[in-house]
Protein backbone atom coordinates (compact mmCIF):
# COMPACT_ATOMS: atom_id res chain seq x y z
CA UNK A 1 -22.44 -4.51 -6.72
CA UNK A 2 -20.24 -2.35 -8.77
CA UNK A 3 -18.98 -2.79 -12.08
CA UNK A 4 -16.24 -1.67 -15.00
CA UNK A 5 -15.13 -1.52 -18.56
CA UNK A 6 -11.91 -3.08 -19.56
CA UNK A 7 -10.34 -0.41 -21.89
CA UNK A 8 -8.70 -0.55 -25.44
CA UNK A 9 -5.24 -0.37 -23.53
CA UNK A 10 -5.93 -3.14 -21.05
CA UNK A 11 -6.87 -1.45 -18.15
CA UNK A 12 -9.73 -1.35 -15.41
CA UNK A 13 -10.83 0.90 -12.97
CA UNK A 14 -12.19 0.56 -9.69
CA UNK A 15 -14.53 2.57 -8.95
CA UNK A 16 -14.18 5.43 -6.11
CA UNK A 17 -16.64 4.20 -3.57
CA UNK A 18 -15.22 0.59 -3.63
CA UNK A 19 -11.79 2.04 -3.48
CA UNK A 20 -13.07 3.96 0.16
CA UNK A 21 -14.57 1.17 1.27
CA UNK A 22 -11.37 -0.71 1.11
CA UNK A 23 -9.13 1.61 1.96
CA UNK A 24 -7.28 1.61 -1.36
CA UNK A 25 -4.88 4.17 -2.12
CA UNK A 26 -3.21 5.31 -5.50
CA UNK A 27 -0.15 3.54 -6.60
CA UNK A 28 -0.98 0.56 -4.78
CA UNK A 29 0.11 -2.87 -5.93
CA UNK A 30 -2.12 -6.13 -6.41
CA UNK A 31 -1.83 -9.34 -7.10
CA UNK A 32 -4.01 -11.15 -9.77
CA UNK A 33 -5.28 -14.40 -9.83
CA UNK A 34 -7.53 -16.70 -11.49
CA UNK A 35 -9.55 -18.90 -11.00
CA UNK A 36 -12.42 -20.81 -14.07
CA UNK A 37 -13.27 -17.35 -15.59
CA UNK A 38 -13.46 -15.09 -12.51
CA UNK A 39 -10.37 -12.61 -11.54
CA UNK A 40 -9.13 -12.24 -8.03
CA UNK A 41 -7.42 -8.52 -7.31
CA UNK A 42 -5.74 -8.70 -3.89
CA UNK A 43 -3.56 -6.12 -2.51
CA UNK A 44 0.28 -6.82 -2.23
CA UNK A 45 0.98 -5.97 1.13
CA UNK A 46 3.76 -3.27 1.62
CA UNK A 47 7.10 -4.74 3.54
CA UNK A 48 6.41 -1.88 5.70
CA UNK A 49 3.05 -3.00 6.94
CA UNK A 50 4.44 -6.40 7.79
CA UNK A 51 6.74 -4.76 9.87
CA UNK A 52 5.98 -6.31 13.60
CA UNK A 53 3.63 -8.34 12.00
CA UNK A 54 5.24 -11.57 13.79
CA UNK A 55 6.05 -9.95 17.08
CA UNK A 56 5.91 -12.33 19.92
CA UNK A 57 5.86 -15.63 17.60
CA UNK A 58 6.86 -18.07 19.43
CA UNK A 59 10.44 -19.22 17.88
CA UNK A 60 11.41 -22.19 20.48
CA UNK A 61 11.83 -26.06 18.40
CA UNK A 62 12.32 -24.48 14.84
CA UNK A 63 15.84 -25.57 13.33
CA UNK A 64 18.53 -23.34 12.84
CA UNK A 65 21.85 -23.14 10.50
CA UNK A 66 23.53 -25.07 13.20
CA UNK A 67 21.37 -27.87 13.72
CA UNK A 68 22.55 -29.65 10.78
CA UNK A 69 22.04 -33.14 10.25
């Protein structure tokens, strides 16, 4: 279990072993949500790493601009 200290400016840290273990890097953007009293951190993913990320979805019966009603 790891902990932190939320600092006079707002801000937490995570500590470096956590950040390894999760393959963090600097700079990285998360999302934060609630939930009661606890605080969720999940990383945004990067448009880049969604890049293929639906290759060989299977597109057939999903309506298109032309199939108007």
């Amino acid at each position: 279990m790891y902990s932190t200290i939320l600092t006079s400016d707002y801000q937490v840290s995570i500590p470096e072993k956590l950040c390894q273990q999760l393959a963090l890097t600097t700079g990285q953007r998360f999302t934060l949500l609630t939930k009661g009293n606890v605080i969720i951190l999940v990383p945004t993913p990067s448009l880049a790493s969604l890049r293929g990320l639906m290759k060989g979805a299977n597109s057939e019966n999903y309506r298109d601009r032309t199939d108007e009603e």
